[in-house]
N, C-alpha and C. Protein backbone atom coordinates (compact mmCIF):
# COMPACT_ATOMS: atom_id res chain seq x y z
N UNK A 1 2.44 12.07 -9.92
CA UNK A 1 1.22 11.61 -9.26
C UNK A 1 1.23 10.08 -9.18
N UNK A 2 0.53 9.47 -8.38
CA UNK A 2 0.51 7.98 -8.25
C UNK A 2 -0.17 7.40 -9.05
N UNK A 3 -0.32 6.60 -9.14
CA UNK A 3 -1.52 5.56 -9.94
C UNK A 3 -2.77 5.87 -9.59
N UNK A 4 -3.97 5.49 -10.60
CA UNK A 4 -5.21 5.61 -10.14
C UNK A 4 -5.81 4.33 -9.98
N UNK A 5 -4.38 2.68 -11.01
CA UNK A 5 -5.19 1.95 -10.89
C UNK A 5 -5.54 1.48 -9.23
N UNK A 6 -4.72 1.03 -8.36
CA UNK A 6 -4.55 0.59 -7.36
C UNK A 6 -5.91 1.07 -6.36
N UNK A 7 -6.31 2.02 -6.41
CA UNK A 7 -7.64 2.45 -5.97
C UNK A 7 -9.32 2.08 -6.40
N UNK A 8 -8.55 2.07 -8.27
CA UNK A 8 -10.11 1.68 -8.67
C UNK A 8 -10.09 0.11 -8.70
N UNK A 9 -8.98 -0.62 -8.37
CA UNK A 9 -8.92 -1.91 -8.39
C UNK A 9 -9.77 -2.69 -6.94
N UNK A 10 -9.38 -1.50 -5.66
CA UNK A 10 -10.32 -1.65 -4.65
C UNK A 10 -11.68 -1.24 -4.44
N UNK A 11 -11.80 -0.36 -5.47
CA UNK A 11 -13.21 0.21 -5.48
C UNK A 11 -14.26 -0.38 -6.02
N UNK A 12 -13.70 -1.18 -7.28
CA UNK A 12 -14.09 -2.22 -8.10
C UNK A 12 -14.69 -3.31 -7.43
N UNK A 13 -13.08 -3.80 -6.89
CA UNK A 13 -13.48 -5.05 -5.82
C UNK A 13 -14.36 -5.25 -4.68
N UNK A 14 -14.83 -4.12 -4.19
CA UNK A 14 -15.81 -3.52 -3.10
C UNK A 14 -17.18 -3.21 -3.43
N UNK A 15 -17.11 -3.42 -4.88
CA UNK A 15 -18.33 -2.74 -5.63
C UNK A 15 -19.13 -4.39 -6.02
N UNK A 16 -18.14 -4.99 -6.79
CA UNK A 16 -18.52 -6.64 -6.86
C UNK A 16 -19.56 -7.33 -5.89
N UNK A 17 -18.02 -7.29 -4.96
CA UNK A 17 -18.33 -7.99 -3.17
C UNK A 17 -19.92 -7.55 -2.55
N UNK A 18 -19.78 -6.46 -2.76
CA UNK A 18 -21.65 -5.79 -2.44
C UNK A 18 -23.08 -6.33 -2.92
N UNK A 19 -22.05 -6.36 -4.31
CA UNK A 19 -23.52 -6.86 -5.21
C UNK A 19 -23.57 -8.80 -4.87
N UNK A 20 -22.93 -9.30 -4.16
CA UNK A 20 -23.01 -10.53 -3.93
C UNK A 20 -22.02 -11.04 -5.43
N UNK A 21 -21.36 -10.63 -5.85
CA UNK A 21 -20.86 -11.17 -7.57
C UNK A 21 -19.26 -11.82 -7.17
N UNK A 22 -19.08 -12.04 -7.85
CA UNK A 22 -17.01 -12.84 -8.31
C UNK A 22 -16.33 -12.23 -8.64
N UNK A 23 -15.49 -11.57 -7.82
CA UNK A 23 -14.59 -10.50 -8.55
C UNK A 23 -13.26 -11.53 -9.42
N UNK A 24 -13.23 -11.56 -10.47
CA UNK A 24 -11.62 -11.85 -11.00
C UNK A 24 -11.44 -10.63 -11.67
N UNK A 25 -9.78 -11.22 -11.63
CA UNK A 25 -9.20 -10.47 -11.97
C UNK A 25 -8.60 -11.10 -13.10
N UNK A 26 -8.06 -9.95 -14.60
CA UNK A 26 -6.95 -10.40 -15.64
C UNK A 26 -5.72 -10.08 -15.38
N UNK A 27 -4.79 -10.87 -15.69
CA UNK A 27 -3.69 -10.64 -15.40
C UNK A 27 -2.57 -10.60 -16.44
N UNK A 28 -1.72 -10.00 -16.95
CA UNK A 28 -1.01 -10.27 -17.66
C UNK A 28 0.57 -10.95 -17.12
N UNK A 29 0.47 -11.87 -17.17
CA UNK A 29 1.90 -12.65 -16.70
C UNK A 29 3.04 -12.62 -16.83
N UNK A 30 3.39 -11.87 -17.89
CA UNK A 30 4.95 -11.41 -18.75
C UNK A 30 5.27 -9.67 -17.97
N UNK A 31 4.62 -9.28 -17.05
CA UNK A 31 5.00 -8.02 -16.60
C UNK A 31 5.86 -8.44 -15.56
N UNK A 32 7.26 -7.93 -15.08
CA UNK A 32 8.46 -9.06 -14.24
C UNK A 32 7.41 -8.69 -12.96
N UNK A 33 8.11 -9.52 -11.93
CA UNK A 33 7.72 -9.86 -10.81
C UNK A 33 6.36 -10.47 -10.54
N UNK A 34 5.41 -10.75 -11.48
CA UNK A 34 4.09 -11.63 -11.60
C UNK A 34 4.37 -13.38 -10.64
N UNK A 35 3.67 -13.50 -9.43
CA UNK A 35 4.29 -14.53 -9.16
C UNK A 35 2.79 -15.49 -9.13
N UNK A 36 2.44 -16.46 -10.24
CA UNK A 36 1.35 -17.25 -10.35
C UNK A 36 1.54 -18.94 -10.82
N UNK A 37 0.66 -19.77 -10.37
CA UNK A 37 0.47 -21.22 -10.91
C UNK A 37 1.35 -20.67 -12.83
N UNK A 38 2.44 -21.27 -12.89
CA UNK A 38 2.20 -20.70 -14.48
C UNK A 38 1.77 -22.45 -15.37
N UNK A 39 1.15 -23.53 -14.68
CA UNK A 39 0.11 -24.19 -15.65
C UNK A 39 -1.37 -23.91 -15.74
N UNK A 40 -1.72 -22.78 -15.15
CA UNK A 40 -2.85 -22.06 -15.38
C UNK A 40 -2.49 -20.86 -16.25
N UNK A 41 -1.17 -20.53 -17.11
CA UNK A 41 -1.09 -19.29 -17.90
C UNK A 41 -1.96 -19.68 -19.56
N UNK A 42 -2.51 -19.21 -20.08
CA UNK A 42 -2.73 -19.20 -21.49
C UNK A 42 -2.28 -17.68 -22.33
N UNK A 43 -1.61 -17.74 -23.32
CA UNK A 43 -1.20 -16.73 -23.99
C UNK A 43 -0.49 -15.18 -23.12
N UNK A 44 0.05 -15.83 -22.10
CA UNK A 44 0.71 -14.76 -21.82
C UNK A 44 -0.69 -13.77 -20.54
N UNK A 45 -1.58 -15.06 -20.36
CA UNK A 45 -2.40 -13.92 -19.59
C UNK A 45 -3.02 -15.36 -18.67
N UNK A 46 -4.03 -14.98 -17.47
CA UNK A 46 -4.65 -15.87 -16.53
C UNK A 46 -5.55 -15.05 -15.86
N UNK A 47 -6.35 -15.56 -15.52
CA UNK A 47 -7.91 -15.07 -14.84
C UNK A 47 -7.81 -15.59 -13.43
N UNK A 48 -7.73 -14.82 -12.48
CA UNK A 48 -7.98 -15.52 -10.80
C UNK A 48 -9.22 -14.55 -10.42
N UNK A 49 -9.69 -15.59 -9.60
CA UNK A 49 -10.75 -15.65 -8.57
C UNK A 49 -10.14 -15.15 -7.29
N UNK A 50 -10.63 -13.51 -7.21
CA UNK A 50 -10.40 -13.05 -6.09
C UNK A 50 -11.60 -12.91 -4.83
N UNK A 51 -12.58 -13.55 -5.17
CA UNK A 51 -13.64 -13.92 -3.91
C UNK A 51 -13.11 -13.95 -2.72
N UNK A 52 -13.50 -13.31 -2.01
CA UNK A 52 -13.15 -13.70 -0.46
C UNK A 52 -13.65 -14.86 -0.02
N UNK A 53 -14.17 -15.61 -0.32
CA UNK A 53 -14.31 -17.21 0.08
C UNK A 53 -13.13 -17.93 -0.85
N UNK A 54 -12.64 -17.62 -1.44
CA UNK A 54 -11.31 -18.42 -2.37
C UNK A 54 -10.00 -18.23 -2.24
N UNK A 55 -10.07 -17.07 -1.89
CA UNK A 55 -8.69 -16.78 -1.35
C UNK A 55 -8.18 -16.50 0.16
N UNK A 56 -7.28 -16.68 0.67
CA UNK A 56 -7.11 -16.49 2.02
C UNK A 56 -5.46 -14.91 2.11
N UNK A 57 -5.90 -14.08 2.93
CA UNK A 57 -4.93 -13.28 3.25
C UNK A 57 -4.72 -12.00 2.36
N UNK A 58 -5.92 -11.57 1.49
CA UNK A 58 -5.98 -11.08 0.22
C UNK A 58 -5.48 -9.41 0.45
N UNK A 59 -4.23 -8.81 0.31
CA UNK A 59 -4.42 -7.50 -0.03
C UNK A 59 -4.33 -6.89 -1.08
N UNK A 60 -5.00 -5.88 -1.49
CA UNK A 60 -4.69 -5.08 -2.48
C UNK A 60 -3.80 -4.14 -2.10
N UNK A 61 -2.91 -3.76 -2.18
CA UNK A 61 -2.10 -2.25 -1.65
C UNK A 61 -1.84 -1.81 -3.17
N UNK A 62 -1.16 -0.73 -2.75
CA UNK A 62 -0.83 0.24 -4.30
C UNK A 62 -0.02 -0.14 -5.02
N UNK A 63 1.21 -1.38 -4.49
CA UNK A 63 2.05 -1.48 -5.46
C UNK A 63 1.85 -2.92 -5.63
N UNK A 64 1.57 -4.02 -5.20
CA UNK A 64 1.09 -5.05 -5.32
C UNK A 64 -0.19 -5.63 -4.93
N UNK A 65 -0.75 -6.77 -5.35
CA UNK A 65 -1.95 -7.77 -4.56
C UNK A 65 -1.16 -8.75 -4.29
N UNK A 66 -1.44 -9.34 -3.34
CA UNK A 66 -1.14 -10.68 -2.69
C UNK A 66 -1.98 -11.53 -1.83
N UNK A 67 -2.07 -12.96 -2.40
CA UNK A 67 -2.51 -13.68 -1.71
C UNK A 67 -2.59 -15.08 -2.03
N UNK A 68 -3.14 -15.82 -1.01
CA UNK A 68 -2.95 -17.09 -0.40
C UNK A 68 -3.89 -17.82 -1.41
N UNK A 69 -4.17 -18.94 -2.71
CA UNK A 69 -5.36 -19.71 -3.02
C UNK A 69 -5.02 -21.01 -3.22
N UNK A 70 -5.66 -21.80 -3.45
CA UNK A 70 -5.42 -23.55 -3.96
C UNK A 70 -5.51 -23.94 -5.29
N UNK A 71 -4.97 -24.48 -5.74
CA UNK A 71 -4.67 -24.62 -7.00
C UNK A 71 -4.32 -26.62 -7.10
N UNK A 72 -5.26 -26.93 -7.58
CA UNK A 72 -4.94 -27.98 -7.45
C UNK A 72 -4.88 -28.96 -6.11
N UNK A 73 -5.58 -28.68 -5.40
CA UNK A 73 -5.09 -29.20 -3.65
C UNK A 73 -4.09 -28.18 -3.03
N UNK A 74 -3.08 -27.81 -4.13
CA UNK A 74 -2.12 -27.10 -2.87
C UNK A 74 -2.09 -25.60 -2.89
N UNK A 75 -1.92 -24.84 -1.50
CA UNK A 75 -2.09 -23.92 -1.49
C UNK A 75 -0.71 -22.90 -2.20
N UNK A 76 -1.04 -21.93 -2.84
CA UNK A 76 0.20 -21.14 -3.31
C UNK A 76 -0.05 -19.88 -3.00
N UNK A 77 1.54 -19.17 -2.86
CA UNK A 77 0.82 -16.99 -2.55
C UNK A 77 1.28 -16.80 -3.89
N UNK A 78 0.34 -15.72 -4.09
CA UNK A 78 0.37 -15.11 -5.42
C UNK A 78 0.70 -13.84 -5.35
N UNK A 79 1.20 -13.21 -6.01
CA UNK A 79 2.20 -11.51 -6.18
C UNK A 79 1.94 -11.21 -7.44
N UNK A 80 1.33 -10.44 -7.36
CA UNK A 80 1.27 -9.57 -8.64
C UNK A 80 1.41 -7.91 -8.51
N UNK A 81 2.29 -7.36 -9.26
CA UNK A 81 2.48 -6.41 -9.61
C UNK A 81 0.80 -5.25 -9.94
N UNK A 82 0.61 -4.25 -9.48
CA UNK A 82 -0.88 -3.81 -9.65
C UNK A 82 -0.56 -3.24 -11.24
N UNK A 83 0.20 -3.00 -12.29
CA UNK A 83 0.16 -2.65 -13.27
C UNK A 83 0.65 -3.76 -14.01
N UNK A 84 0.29 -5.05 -13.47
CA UNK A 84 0.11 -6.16 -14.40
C UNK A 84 -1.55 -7.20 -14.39
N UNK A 85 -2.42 -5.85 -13.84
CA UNK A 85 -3.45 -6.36 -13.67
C UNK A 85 -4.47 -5.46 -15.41
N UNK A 86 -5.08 -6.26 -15.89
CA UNK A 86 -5.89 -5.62 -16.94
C UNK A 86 -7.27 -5.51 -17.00
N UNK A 87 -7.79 -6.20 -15.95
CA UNK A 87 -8.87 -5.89 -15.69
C UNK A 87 -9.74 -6.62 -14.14
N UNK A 88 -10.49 -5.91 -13.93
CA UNK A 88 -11.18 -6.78 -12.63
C UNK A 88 -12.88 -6.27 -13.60
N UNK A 89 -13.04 -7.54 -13.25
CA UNK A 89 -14.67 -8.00 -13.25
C UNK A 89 -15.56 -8.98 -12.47
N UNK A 90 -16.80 -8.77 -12.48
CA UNK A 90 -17.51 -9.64 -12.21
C UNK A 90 -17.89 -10.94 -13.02
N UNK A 91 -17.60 -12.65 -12.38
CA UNK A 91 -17.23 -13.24 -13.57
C UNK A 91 -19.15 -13.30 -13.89
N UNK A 92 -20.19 -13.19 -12.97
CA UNK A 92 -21.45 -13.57 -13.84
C UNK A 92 -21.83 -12.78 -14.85
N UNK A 93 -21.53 -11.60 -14.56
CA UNK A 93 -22.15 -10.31 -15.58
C UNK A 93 -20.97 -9.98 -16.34
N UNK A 94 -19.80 -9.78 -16.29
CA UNK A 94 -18.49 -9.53 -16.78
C UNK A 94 -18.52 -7.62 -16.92
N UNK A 95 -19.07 -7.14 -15.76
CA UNK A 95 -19.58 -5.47 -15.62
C UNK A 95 -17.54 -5.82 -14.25
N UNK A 96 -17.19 -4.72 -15.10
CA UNK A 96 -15.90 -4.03 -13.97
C UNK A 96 -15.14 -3.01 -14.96
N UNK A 97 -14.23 -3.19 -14.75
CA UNK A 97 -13.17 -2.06 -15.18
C UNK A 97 -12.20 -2.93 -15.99
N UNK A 98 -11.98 -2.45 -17.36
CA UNK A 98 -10.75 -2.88 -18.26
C UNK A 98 -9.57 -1.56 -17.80
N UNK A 99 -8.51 -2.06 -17.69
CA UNK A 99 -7.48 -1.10 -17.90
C UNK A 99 -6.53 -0.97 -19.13
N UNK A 100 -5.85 0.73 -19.32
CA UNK A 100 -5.19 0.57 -20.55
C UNK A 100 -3.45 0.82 -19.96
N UNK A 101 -2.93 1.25 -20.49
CA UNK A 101 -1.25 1.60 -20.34
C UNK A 101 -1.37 2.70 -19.68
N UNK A 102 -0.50 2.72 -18.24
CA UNK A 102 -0.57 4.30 -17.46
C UNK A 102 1.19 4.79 -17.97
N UNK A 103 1.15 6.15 -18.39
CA UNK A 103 2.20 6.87 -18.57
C UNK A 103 3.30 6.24 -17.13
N UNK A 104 4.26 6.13 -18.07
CA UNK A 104 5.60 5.36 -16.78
C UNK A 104 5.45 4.59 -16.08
N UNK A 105 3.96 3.58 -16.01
CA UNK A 105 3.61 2.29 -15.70
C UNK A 105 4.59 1.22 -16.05
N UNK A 106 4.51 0.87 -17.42
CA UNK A 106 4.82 -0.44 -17.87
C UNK A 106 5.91 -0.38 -18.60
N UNK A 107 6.85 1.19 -19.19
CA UNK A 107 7.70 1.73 -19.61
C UNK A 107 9.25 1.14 -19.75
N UNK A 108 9.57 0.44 -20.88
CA UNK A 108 10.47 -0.05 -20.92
C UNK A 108 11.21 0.70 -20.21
N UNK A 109 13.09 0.27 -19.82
CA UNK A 109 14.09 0.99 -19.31
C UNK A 109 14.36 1.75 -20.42
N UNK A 110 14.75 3.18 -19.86
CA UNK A 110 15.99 3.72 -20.96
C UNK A 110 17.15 3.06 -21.90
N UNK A 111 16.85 3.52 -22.69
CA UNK A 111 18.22 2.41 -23.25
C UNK A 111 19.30 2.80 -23.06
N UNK A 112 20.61 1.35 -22.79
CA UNK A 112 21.15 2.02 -22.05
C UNK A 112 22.43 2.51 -23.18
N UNK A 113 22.71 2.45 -24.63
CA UNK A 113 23.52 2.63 -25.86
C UNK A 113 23.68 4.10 -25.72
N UNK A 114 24.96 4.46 -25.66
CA UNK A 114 25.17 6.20 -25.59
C UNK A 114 24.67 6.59 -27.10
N UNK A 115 24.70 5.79 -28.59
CA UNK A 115 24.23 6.69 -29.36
C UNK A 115 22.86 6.66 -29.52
N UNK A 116 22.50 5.60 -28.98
CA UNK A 116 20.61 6.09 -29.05
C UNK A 116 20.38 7.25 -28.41
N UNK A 117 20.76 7.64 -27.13
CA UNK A 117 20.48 8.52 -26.47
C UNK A 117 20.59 9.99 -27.14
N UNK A 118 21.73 10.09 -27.93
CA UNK A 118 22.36 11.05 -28.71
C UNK A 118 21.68 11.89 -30.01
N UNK A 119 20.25 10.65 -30.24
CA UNK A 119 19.56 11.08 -31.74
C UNK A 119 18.52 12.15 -30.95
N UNK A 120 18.27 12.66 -32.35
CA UNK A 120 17.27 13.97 -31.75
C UNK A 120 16.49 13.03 -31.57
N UNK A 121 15.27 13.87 -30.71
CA UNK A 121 13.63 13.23 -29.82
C UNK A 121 13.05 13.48 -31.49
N UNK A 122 12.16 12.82 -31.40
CA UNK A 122 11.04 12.83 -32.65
C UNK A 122 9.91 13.26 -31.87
N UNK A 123 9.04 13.28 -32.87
CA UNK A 123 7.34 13.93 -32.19
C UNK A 123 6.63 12.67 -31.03
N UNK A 124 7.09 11.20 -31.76
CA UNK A 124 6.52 10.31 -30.71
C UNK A 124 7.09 10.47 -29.22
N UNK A 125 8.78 10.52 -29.51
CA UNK A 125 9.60 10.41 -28.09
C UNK A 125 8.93 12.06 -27.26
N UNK A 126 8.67 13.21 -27.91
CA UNK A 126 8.70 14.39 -26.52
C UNK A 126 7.20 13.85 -25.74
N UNK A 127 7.30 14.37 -24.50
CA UNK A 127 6.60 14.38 -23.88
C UNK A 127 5.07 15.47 -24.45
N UNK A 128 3.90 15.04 -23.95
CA UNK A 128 2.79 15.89 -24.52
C UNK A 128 3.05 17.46 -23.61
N UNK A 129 2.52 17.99 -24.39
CA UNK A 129 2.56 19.77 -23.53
C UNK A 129 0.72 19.99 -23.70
N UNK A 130 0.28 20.87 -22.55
CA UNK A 130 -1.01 21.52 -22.94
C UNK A 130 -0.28 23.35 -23.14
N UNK A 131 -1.00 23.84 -24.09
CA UNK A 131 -1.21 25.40 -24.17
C UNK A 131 -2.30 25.57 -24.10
N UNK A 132 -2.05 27.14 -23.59
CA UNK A 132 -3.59 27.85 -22.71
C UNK A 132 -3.57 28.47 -24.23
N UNK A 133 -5.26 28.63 -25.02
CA UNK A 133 -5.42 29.04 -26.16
C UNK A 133 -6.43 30.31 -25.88
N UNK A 134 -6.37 30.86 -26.17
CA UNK A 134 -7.46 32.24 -26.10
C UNK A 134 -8.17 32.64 -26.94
């Protein structure tokens, strides 16, 4: 199945925009392909102002956001990955959506050592199962 964030990230953002509010967004910056001002990073994370008066060219799509803002006088595009986003809010009220870790989101690579691969799965590594209980 796809993501759910990429939807509630627009639904969010649509929900803001209505109420007249500031949508930002959190970002976590260390997820690869994050492309931002990085003298606006603190601890591995940064807050943008996704207002439609602040930004120019803004999409959300499912696998990235992108867009056009100023930073300092000059204008920069920004790329972010949608599962390197952690939250969108409103900055007056701080009312939006936190996000947590989506299954095969943020998922390191396989490793690639033939004997790691080789050890039995433990209870953390199997995948969850549901049973029908009666």
């Amino acid at each position: 199945m796809t993501s759910t964030r990429p939807y509630l990230i627009r639904a969010i953002y649509e929900w803001i925009e209505d109420n007249h509010l500031t949508p930002h967004i959190l970002v976590n910056t260390e997820v690869p392909g994050v492309v931002v001002p990085k003298q606006h990073v603190q601890d591995g994370r940064v807050v943008l102002n996704i207002n439609a008066t602040a930004v120019r060219d803004l999409r959300l799509g499912n696998e990235w956001i992108e867009f056009s803002a100023r930073f300092g006088g000059a204008s920069r595009t920004l790329q972010i990955p949608v599962p390197a986003v952690l939250a969108i809010y409103a900055r007056e009220n701080g009312q939006g959506m936190a996000f947590g870790e989506e299954p095969g989101g943020d998922a390191p690579p396989p490793p690639s050592d033939a004997s790691q691969s080789d050890k039995p799965a433990t209870r953390s590594d199997r995948k969850p199962t549901l049973k029908i209980v009666k």
